[in-house]
N, C-alpha and C. Protein backbone atom coordinates (compact mmCIF):
# COMPACT_ATOMS: atom_id res chain seq x y z
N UNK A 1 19.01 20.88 -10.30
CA UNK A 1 18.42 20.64 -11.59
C UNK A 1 17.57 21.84 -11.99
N UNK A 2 18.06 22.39 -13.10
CA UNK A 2 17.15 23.38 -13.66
C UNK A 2 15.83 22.85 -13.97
N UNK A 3 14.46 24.20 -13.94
CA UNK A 3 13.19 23.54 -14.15
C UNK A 3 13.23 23.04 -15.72
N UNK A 4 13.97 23.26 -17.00
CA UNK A 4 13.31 23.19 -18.02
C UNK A 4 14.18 21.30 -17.88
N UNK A 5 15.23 21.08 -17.00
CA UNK A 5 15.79 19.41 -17.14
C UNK A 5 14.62 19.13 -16.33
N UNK A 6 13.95 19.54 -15.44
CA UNK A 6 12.88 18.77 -14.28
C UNK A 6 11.61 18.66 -15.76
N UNK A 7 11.33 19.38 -16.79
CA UNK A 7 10.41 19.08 -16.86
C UNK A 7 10.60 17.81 -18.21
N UNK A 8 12.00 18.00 -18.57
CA UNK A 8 12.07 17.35 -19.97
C UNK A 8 12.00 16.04 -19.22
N UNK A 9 12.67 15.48 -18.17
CA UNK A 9 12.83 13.90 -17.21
C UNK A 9 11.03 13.46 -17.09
N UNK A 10 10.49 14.83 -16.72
CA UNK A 10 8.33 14.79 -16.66
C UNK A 10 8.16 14.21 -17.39
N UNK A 11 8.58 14.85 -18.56
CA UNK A 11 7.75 14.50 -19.99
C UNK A 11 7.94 13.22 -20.58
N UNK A 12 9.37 12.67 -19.95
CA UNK A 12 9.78 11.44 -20.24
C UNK A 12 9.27 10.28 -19.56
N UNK A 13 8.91 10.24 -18.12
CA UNK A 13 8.41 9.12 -17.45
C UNK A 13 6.95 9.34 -17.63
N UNK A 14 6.31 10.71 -18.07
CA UNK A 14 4.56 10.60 -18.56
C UNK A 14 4.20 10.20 -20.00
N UNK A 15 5.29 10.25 -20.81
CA UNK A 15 5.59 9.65 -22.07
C UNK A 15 5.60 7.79 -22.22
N UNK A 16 6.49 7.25 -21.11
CA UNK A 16 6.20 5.64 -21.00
C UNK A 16 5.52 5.10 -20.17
N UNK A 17 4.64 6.27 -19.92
CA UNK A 17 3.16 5.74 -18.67
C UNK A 17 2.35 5.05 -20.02
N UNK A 18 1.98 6.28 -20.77
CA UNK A 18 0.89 6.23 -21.43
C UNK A 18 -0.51 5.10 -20.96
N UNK A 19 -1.02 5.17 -20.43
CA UNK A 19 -1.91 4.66 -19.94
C UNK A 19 -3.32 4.33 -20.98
N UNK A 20 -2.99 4.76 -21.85
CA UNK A 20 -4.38 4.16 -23.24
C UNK A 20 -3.79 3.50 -24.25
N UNK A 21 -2.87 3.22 -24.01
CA UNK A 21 -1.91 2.78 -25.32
C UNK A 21 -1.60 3.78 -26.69
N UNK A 22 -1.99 4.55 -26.67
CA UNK A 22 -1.76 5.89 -27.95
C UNK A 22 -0.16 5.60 -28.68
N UNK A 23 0.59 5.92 -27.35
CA UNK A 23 1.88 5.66 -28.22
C UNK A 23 2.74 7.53 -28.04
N UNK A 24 3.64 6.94 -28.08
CA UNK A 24 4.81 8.21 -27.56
C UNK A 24 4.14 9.65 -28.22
N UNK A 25 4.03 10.58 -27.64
CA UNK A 25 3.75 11.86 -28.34
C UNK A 25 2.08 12.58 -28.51
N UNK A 26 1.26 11.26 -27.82
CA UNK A 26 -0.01 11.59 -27.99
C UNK A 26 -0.80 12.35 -27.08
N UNK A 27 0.36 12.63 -25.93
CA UNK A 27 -0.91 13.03 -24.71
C UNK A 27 0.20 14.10 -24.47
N UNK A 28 0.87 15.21 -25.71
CA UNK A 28 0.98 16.71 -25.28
C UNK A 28 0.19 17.31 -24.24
N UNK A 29 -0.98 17.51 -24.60
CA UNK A 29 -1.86 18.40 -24.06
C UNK A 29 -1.95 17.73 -22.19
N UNK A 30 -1.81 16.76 -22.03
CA UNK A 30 -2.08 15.98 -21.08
C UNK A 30 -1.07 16.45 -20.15
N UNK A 31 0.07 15.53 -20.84
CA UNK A 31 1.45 15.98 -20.34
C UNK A 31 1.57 17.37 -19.55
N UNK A 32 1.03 18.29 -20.26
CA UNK A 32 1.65 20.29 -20.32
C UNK A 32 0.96 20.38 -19.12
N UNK A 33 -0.35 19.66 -18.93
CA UNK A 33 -1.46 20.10 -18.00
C UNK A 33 -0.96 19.38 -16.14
N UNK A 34 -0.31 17.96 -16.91
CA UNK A 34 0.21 17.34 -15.44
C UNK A 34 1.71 18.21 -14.92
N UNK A 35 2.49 18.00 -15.90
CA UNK A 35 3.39 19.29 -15.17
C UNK A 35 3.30 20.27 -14.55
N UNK A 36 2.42 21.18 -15.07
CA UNK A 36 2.28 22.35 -14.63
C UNK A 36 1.19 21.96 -12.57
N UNK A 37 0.71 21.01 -13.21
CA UNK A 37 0.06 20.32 -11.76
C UNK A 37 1.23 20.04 -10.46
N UNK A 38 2.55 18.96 -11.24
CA UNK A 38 3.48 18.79 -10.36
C UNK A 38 3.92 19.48 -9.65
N UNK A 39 3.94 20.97 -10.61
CA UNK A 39 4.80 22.48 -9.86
C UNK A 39 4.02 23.08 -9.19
N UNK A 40 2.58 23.06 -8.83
CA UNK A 40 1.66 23.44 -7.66
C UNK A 40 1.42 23.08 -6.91
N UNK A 41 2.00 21.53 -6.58
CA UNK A 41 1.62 20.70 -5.22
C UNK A 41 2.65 19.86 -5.60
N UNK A 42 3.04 19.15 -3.32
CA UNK A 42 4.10 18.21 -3.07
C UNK A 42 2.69 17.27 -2.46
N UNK A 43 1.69 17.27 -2.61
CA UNK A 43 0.92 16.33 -2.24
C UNK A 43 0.59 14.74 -3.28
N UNK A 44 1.16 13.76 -2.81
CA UNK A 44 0.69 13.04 -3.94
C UNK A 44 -0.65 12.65 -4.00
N UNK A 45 -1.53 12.50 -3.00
CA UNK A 45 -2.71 12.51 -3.56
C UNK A 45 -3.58 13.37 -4.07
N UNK A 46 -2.87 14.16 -3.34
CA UNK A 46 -4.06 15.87 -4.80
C UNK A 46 -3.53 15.45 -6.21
N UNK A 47 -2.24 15.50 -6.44
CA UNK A 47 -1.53 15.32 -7.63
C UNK A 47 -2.41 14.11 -8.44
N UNK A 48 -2.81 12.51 -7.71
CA UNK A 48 -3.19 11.80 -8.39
C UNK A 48 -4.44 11.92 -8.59
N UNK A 49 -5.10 12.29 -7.77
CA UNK A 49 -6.87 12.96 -8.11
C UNK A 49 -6.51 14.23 -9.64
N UNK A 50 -5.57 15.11 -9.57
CA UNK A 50 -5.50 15.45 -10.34
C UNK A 50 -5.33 14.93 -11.82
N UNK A 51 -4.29 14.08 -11.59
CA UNK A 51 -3.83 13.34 -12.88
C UNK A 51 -5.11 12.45 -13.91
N UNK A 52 -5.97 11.93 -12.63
CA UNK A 52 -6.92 11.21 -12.96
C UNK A 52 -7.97 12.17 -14.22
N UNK A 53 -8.14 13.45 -13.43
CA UNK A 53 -9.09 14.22 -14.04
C UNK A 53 -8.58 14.95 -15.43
N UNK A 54 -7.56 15.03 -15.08
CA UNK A 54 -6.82 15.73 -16.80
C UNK A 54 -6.99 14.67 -17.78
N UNK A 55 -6.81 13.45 -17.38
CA UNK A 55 -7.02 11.86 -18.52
C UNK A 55 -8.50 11.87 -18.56
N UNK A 56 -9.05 11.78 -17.94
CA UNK A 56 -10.55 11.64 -18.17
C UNK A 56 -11.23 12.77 -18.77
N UNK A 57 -11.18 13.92 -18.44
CA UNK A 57 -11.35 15.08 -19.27
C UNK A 57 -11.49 15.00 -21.23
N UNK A 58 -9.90 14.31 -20.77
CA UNK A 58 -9.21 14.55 -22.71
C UNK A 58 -9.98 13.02 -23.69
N UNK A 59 -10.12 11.87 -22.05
CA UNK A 59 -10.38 10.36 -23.16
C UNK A 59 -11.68 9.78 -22.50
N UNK A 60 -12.55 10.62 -21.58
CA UNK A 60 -13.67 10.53 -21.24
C UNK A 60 -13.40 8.64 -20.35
N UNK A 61 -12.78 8.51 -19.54
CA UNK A 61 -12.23 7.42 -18.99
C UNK A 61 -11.51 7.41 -17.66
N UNK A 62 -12.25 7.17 -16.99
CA UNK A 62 -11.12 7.27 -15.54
C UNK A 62 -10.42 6.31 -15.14
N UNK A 63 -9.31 6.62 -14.95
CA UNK A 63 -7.92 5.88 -14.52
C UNK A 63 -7.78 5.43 -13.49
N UNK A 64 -7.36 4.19 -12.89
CA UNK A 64 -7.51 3.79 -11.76
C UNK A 64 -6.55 4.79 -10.90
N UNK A 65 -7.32 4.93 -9.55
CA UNK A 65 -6.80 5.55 -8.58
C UNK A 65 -5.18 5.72 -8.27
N UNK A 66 -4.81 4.24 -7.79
CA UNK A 66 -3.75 3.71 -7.66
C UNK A 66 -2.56 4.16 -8.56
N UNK A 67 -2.99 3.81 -9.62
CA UNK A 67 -1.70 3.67 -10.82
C UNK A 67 -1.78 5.61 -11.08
N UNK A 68 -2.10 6.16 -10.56
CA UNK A 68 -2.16 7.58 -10.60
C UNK A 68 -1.55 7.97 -9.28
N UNK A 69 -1.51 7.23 -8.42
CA UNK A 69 -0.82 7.45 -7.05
C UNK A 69 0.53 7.18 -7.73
N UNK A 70 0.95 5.88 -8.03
CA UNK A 70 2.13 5.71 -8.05
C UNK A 70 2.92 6.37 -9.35
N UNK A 71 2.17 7.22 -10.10
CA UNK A 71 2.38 7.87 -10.77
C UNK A 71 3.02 9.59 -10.08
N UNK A 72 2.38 9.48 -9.26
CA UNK A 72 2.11 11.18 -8.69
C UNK A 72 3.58 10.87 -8.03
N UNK A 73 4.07 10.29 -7.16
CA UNK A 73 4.67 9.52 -6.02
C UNK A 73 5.96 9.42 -7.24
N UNK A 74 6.44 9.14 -7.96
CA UNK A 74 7.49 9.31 -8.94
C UNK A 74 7.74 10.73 -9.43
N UNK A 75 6.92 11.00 -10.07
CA UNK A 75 6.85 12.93 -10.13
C UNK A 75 7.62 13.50 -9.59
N UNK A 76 6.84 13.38 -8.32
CA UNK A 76 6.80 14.41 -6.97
C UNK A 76 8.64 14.35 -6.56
N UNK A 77 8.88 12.99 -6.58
CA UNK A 77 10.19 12.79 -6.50
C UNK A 77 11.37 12.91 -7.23
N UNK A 78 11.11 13.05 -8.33
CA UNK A 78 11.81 13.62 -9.15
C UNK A 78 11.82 15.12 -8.87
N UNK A 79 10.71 15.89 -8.57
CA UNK A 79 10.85 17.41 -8.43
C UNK A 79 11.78 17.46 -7.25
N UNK A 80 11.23 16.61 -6.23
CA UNK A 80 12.44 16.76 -4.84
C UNK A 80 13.59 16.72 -5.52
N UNK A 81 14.57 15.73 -6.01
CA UNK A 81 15.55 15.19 -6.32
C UNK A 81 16.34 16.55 -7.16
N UNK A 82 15.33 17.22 -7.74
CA UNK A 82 15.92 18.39 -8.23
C UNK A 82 15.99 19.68 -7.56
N UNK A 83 15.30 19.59 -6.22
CA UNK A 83 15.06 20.94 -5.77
C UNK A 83 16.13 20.59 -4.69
N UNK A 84 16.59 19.51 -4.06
CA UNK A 84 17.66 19.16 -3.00
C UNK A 84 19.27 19.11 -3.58
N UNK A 85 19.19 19.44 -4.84
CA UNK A 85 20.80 19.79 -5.25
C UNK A 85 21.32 21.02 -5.03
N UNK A 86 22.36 21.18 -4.57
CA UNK A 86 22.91 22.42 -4.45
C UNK A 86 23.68 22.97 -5.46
């Protein structure tokens, strides 16, 4: 899987997270910032400490731990899933 299909599949499962209810298209900035997170670490809990802090940053609100784990933990797997094709 090329990176620009790894990131459009990103943008799609951080698109029906939405976690404030905003609604499709609202958390660009969010989005650009967690991707670029995915592609610096295979750790999912750095990733979800991360994720946490990019949302809270932008909506002054922290996100439960968890649902940022199992957030990170989908990601992460999707990047595998693309980096294990030949």
């Amino acid at each position: 899987m090329e990176a620009q299909e790894l990131n459009l599949q990103l943008v799609k499962v951080l698109n029906e997270w939405d976690p404030f209810g905003c609604g499709d298209g609202e958390y660009d900035p969010e989005i650009a910032d967690v991707i670029y997170a995915v592609h610096e670490t295979n750790d999912a809990h750095k990733l979800a400490i991360r994720i946490q802090g990019i949302y809270e940053h932008s909506f002054e609100e922290l996100l439960p731990y968890e649902g940022c784990l199992i957030l990170a933990k989908t990601l992460l797997s999707l990047k595998d899933q693309g980096s294990c094709q030949i």
